[in-house]
C-alpha atoms as a PDB file:
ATOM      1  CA  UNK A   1      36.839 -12.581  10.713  1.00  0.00           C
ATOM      2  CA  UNK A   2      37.843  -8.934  10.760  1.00  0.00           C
ATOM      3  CA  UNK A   3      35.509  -5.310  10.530  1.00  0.00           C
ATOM      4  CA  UNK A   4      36.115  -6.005   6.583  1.00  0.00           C
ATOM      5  CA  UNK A   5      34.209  -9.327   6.043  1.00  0.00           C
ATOM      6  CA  UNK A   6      31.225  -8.710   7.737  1.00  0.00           C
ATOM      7  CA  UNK A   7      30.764  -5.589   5.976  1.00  0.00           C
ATOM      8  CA  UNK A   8      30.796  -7.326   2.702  1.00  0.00           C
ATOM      9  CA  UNK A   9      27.904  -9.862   4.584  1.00  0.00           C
ATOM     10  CA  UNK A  10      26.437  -7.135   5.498  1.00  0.00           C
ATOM     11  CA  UNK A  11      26.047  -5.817   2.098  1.00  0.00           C
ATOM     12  CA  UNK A  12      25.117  -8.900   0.163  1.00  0.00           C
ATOM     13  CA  UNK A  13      22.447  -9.504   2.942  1.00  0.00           C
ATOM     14  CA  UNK A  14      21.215  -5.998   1.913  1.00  0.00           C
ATOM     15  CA  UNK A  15      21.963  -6.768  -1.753  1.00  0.00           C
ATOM     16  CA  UNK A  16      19.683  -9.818  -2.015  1.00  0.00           C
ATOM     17  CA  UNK A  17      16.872  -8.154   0.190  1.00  0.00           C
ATOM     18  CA  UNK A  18      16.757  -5.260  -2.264  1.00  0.00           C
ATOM     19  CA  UNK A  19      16.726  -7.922  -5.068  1.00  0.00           C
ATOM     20  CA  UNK A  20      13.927  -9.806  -3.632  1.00  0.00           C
ATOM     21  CA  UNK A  21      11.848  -6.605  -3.200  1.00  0.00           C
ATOM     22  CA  UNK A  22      12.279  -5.488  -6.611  1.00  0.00           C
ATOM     23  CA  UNK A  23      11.350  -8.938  -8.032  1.00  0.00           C
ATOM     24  CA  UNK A  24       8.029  -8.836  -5.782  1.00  0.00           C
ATOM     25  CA  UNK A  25       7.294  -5.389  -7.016  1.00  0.00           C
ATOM     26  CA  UNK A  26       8.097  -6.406 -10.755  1.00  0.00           C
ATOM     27  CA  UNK A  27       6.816  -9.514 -10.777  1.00  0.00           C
ATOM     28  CA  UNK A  28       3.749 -10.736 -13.679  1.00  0.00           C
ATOM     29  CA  UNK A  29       1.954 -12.168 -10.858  1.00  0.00           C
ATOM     30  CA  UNK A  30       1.592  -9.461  -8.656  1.00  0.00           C
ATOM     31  CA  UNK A  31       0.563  -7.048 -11.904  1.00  0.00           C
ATOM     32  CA  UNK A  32      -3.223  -7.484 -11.216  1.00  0.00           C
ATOM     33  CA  UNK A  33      -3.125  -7.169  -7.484  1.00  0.00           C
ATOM     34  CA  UNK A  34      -1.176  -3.710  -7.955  1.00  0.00           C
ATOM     35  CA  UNK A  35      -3.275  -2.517 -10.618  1.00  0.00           C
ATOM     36  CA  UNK A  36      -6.564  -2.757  -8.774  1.00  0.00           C
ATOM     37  CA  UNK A  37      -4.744  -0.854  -5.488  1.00  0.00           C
ATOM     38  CA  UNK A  38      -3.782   2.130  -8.355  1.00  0.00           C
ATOM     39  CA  UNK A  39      -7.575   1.674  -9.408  1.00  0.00           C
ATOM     40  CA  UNK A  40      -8.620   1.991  -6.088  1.00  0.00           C
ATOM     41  CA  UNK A  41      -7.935   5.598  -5.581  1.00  0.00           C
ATOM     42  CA  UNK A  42     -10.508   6.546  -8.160  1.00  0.00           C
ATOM     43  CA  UNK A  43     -13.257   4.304  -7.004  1.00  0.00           C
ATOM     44  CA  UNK A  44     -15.464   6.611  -5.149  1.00  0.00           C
ATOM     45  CA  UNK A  45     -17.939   4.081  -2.813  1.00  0.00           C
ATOM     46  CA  UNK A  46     -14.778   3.295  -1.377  1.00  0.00           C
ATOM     47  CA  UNK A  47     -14.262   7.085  -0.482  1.00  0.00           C
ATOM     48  CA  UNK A  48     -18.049   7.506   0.490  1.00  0.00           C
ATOM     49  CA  UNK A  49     -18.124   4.269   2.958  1.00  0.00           C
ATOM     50  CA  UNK A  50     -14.460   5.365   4.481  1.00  0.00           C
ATOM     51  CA  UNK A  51     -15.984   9.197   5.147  1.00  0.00           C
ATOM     52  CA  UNK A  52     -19.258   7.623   6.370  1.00  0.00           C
ATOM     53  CA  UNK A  53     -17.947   5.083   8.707  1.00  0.00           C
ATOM     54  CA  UNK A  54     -15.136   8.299  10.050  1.00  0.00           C
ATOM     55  CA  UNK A  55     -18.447  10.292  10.950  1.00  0.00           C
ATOM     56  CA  UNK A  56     -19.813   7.193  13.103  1.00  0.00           C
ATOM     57  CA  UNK A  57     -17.113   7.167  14.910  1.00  0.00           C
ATOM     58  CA  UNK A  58     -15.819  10.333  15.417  1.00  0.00           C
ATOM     59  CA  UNK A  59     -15.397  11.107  19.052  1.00  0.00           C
ATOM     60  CA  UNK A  60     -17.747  13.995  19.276  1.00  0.00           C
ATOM     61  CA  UNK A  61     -20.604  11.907  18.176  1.00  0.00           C
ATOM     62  CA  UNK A  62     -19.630   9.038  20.894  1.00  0.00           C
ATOM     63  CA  UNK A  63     -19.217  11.914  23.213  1.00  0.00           C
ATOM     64  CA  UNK A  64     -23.135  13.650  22.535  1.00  0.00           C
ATOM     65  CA  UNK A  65     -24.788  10.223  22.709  1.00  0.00           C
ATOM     66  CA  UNK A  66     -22.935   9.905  25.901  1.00  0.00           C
ATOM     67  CA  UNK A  67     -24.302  13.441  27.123  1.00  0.00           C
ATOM     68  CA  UNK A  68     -28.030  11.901  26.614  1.00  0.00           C
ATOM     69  CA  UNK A  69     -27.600   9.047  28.817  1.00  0.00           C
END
């Protein structure tokens, strides 16, 4: 096998990767899945909990309640 062939493995390895990709992306039964992730973003208790669970553990907290002991 010369430089040539595995090249052209090479590429329809990367051909039917790309393929598979775009048929997970595309596919009807992913549809819901990806439309509540897009729906996420706007959902702001998600956005409230994140920020509120950041400020428990944000270093300089751990670090004042350490100052205490």
């Amino acid at each position: 096998m010369d430089y040539g062939t595995y090249r052209g493995i090479y590429t329809l390895i990367l051909l039917v990767l790309f393929l598979g990709i775009v048929y997970f992306a595309y596919s009807k039964n992913r549809k819901d899945d990806f439309e509540d992730i897009g729906a996420s973003i706007l959902d702001d208790e998600d956005i409230k909990k994140d920020v509120n669970s950041e400020i428990d553990n944000s270093p300089r907290k751990k670090e004042s309640s350490n100052d205490n002991d």
